[in-house]
N, C-alpha and C. Protein backbone atom coordinates (compact mmCIF):
# COMPACT_ATOMS: atom_id res chain seq x y z
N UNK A 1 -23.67 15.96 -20.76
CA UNK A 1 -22.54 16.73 -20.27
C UNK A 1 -21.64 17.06 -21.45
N UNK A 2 -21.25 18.51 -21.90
CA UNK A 2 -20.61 18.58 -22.95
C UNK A 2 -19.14 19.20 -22.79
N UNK A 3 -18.27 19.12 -23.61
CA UNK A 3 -16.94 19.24 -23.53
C UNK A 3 -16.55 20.75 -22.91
N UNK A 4 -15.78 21.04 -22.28
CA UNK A 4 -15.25 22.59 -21.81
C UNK A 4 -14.76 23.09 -23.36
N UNK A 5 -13.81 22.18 -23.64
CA UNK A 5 -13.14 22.44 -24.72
C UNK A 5 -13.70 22.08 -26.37
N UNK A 6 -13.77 22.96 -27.27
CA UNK A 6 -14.82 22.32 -28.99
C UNK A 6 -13.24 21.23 -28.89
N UNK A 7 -11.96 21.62 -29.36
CA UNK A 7 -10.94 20.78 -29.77
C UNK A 7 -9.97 20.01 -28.12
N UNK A 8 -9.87 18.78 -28.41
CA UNK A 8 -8.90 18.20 -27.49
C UNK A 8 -7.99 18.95 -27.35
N UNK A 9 -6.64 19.83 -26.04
CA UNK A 9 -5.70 19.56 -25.34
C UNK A 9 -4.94 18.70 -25.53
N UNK A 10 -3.64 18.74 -26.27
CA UNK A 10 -2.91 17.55 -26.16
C UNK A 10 -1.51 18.02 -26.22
N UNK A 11 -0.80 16.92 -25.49
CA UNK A 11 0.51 17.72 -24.80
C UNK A 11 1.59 15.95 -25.29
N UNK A 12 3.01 16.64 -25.35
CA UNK A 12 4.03 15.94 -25.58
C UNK A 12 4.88 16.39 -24.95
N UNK A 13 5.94 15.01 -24.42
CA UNK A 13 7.40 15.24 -23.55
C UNK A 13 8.15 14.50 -24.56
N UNK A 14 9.49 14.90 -24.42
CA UNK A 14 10.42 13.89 -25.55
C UNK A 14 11.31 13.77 -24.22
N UNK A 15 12.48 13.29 -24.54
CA UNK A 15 13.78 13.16 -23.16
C UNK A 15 14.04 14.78 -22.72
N UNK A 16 13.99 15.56 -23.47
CA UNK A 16 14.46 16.66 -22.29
C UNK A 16 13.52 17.09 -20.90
N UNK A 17 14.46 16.65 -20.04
CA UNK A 17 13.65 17.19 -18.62
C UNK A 17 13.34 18.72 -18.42
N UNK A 18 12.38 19.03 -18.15
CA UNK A 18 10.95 17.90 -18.03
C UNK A 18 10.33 19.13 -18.92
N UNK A 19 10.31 19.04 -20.09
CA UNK A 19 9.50 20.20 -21.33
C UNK A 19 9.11 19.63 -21.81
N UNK A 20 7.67 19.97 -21.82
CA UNK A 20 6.31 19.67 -21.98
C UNK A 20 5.79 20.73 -23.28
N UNK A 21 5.38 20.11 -24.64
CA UNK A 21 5.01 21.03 -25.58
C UNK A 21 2.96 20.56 -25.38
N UNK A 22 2.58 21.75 -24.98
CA UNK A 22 0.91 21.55 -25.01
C UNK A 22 0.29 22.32 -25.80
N UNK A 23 -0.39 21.72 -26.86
CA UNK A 23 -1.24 22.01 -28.18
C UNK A 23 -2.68 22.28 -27.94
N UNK A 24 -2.73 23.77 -28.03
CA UNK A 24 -4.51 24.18 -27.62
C UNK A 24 -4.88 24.58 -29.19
N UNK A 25 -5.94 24.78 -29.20
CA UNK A 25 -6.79 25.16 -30.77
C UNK A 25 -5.88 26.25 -31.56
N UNK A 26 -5.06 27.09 -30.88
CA UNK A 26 -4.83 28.12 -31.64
C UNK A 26 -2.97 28.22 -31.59
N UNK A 27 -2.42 26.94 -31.03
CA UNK A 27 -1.26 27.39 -30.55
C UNK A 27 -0.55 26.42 -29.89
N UNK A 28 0.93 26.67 -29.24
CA UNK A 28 1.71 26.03 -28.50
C UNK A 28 1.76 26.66 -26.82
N UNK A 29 2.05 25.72 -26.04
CA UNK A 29 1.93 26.39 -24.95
C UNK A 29 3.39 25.72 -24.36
N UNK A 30 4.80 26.12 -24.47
CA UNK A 30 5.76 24.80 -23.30
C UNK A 30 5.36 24.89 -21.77
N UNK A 31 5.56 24.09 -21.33
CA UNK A 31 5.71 24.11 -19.79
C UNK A 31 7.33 23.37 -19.24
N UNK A 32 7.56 23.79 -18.40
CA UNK A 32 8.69 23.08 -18.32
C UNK A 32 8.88 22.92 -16.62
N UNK A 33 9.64 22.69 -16.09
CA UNK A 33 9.62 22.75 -14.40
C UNK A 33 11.34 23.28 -13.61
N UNK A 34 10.97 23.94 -12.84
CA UNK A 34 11.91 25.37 -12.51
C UNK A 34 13.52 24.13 -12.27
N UNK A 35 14.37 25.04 -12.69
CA UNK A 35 15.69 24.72 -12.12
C UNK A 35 15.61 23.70 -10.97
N UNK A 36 15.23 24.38 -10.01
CA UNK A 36 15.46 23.03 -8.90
C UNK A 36 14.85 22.07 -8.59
N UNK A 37 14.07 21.57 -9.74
CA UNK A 37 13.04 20.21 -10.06
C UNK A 37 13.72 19.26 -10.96
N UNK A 38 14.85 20.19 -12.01
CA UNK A 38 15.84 19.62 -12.45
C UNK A 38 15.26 19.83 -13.94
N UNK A 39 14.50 20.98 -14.10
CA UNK A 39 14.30 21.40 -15.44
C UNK A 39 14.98 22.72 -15.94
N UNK A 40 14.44 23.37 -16.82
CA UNK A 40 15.19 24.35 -17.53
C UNK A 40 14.45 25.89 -17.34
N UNK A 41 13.45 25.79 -16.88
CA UNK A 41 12.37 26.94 -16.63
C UNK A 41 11.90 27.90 -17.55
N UNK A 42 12.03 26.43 -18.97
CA UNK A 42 11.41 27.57 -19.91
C UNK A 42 10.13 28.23 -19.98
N UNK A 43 9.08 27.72 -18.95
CA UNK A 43 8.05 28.18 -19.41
C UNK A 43 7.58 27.20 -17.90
N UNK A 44 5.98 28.21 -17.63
CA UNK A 44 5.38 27.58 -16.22
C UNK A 44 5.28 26.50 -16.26
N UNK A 45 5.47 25.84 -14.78
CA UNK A 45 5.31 24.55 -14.74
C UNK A 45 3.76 24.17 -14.04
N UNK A 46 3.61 23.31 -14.24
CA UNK A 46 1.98 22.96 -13.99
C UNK A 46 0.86 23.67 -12.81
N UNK A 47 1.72 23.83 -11.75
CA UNK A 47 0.61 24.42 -10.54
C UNK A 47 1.16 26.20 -11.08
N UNK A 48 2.10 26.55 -11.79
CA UNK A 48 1.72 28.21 -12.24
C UNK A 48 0.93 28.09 -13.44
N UNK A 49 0.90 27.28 -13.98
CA UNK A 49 -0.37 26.75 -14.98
C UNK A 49 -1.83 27.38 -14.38
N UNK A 50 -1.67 26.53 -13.82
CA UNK A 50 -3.05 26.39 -12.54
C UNK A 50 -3.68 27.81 -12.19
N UNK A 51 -2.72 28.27 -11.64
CA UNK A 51 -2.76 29.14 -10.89
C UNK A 51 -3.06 30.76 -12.33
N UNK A 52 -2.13 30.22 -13.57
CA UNK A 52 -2.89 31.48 -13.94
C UNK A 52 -4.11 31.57 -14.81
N UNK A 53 -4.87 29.95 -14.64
CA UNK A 53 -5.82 29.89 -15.75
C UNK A 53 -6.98 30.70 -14.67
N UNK A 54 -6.41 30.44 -13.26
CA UNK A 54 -7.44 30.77 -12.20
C UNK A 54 -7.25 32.66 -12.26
N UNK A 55 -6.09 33.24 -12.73
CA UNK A 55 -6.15 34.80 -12.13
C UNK A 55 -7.00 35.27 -13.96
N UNK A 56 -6.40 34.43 -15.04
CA UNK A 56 -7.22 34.64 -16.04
C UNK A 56 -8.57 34.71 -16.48
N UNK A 57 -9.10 33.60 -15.81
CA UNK A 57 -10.77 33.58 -15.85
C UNK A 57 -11.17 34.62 -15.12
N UNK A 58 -10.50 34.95 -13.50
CA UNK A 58 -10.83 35.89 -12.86
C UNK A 58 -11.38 37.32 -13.66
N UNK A 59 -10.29 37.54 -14.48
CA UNK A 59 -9.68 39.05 -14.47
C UNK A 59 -10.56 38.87 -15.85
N UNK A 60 -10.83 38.08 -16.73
CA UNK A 60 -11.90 38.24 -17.67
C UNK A 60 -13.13 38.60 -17.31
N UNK A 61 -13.95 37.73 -16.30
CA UNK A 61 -14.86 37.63 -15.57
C UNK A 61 -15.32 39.33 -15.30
N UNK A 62 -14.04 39.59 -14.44
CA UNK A 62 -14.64 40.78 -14.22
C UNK A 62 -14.75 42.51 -15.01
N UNK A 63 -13.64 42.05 -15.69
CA UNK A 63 -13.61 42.87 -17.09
C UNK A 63 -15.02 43.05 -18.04
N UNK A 64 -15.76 41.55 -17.79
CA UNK A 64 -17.12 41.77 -18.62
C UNK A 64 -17.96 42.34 -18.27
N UNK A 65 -17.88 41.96 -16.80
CA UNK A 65 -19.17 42.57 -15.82
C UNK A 65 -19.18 43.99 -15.76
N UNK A 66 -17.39 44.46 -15.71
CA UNK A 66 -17.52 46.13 -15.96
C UNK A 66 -17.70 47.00 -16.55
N UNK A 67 -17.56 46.07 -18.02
CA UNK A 67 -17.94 46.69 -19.32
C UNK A 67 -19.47 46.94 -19.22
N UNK A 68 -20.16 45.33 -18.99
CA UNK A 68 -21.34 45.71 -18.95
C UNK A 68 -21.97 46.92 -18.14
N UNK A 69 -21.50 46.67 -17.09
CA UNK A 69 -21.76 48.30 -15.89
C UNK A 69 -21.68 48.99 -16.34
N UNK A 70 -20.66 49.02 -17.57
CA UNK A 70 -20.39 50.88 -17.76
C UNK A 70 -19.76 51.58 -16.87
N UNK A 71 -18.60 51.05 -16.02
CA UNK A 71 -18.50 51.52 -15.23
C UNK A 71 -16.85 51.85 -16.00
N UNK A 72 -16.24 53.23 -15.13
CA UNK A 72 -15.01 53.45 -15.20
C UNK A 72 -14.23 53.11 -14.63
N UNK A 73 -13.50 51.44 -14.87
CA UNK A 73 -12.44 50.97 -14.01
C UNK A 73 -11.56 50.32 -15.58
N UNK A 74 -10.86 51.29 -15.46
CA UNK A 74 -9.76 50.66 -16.82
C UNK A 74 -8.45 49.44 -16.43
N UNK A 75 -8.93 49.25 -15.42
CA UNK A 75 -7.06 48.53 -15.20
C UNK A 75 -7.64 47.67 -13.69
N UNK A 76 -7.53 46.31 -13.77
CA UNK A 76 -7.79 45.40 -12.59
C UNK A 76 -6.32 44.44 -12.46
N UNK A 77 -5.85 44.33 -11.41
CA UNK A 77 -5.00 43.61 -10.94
C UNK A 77 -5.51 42.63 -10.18
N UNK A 78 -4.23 41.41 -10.40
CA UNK A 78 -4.76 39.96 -9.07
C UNK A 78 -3.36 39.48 -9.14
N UNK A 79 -3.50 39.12 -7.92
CA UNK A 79 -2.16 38.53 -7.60
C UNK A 79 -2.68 36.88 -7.09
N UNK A 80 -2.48 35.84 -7.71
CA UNK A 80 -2.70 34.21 -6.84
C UNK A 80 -1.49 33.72 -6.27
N UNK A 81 -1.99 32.94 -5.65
CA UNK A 81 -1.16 31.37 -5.19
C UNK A 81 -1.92 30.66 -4.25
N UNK A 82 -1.21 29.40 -3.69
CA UNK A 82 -1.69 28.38 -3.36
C UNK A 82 -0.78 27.66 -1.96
N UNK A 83 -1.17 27.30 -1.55
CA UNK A 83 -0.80 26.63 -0.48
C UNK A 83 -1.79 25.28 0.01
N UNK A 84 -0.68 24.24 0.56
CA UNK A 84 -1.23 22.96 0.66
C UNK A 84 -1.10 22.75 2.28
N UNK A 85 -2.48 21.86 2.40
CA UNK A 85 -2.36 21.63 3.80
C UNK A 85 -2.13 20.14 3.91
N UNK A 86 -0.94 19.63 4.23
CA UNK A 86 -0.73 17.75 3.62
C UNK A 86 -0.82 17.11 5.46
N UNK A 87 -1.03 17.38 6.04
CA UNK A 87 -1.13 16.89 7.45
C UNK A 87 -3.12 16.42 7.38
N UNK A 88 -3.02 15.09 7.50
CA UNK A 88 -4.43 14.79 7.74
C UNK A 88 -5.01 14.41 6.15
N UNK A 89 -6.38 14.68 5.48
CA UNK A 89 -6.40 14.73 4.25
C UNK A 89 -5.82 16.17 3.29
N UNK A 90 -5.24 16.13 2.32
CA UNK A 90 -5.29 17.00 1.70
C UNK A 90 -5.79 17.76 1.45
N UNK A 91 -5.13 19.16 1.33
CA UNK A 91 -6.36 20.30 1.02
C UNK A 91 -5.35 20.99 0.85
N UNK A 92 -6.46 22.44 -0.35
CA UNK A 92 -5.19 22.97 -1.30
C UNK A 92 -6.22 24.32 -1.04
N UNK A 93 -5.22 25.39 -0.66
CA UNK A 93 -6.22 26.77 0.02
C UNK A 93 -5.51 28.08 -1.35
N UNK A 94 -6.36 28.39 -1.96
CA UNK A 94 -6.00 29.37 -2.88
C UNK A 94 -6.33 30.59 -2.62
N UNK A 95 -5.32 31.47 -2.80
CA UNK A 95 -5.29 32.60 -2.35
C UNK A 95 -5.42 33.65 -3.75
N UNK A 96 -6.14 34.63 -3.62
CA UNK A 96 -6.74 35.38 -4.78
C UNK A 96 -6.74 36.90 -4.42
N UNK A 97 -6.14 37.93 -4.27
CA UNK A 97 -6.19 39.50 -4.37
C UNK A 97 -6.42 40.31 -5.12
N UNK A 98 -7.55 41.09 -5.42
CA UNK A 98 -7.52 41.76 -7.12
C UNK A 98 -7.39 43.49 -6.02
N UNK A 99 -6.93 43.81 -7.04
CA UNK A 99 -6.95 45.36 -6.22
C UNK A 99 -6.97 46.30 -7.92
N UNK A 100 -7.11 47.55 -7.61
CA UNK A 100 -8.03 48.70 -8.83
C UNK A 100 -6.90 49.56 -8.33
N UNK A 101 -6.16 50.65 -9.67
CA UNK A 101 -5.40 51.88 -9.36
C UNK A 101 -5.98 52.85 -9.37
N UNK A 102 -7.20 52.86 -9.63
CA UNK A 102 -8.33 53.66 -9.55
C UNK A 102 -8.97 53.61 -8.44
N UNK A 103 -9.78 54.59 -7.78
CA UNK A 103 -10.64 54.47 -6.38
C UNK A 103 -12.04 53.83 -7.18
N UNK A 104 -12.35 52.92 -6.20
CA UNK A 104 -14.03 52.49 -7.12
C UNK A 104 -14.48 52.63 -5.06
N UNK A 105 -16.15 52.26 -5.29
CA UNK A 105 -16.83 52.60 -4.15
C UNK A 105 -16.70 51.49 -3.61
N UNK A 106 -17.28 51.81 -2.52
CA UNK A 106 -17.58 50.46 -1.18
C UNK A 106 -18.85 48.90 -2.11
N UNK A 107 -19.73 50.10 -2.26
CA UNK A 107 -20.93 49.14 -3.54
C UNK A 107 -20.01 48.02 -4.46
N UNK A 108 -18.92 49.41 -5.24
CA UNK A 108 -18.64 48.29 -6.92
C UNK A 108 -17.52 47.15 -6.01
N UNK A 109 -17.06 47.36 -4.53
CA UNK A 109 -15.95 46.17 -4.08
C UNK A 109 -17.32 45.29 -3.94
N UNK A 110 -17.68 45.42 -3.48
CA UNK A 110 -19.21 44.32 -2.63
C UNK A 110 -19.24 43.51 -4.13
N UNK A 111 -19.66 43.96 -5.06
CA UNK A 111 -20.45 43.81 -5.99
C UNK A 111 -19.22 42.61 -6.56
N UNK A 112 -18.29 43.35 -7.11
CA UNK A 112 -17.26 42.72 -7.77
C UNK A 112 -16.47 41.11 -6.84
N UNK A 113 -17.16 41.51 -5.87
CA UNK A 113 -16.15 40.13 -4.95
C UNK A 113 -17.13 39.01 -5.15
N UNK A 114 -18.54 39.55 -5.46
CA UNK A 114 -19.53 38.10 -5.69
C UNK A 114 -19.11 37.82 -6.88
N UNK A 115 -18.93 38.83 -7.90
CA UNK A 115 -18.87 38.47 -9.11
C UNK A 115 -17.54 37.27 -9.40
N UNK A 116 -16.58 37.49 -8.67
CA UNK A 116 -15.74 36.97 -8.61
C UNK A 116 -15.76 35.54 -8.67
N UNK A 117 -16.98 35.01 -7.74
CA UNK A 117 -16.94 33.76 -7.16
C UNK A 117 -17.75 33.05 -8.76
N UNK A 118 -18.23 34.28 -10.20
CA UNK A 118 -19.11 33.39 -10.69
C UNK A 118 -17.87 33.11 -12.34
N UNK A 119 -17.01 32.65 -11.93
CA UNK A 119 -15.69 32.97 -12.66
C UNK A 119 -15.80 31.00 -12.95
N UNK A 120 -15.78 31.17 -14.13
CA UNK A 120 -15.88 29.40 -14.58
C UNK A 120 -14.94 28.45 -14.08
N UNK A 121 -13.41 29.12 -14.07
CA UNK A 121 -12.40 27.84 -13.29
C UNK A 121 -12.67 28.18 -11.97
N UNK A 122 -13.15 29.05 -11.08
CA UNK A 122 -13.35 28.81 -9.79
C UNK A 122 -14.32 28.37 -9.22
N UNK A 123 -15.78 28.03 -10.24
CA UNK A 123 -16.69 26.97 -9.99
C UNK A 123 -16.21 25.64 -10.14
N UNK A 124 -15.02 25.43 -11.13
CA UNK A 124 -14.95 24.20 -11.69
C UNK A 124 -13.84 24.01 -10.07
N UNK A 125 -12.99 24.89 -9.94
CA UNK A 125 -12.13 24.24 -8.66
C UNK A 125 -12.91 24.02 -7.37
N UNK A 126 -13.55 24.84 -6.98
CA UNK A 126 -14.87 24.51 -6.21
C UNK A 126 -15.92 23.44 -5.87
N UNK A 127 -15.84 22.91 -6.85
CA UNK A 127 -16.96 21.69 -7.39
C UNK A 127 -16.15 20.36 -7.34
N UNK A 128 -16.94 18.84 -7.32
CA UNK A 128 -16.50 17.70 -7.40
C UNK A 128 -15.93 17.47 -8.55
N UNK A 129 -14.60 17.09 -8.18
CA UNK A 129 -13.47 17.21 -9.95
C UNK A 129 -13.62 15.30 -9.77
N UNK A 130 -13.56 15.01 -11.13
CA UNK A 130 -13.10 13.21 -11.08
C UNK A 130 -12.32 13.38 -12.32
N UNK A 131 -11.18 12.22 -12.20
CA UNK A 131 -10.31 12.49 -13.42
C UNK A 131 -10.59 11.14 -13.99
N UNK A 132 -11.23 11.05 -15.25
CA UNK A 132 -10.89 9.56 -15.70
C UNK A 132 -9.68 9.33 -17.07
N UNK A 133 -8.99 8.38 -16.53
CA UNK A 133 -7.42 8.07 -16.86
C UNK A 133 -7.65 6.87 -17.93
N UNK A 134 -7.51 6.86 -19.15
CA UNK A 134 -7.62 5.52 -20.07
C UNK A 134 -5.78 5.57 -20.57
N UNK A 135 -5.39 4.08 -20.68
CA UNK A 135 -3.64 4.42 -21.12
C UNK A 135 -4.24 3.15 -22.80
């Protein structure tokens, strides 16, 4: 089983609530958590994290497939979010809309909504996640 990532993810908090500096291969990323969590809202907080690694992979995903098509769709939109169902066991229902300002056919929607499903973070959210925690 090999790494998602070639370089470790690694993230730091100091005392300011609650800003989060996260170090990817090429860069800084803050996160911080909105005003009424009792942060500063410099930057998304973890489930808009989430949520845009999911409209990102999307909107790559299908950007490749169209290139490859050859097809003329210059401009794809998606709108996410999420909602939790906490009554009973947990469950977390994600909501995903891509829509085109361009007319495309009945075929390239068909086509593009499977493609959708072959989008790497939405196999990985899809699939049995285990987190292992060492302190």
């Amino acid at each position: 089983m090999g790494k998602l990532l070639e370089k470790d993810l690694t993230g730091h908090i100091g005392t300011q609530k609650y800003l989060c500096t996260i170090n990817w291969r090429n860069g800084q990323l803050i996160m911080d958590e909105p005003e009424s969590n009792g942060g500063k809202d410099l930057g998304p907080d973890p489930f808009s994290a989430l949520l845009a690694s999911l409209a990102g992979c999307t909107l790559a995903t299908l950007r490749m497939y169209i290139d490859r098509k050859g097809w003329d769709i210059p401009e794809i939109n998606i709108t996410v979010n999420a909602q939790q169902q906490t009554e009973g066991e947990l469950e977390t229902i994600f909501s995903r809309e891509i829509s085109f300002p361009t007319t495309i056919s009945q075929e390239q929607k068909d086509r593009l909504l499977l493609i959708t499903e072959k989008c790497p973070v939405s196999k990985l959210l899809k699939g049995k996640i285990s987190i292992n925690t060492t302190l």
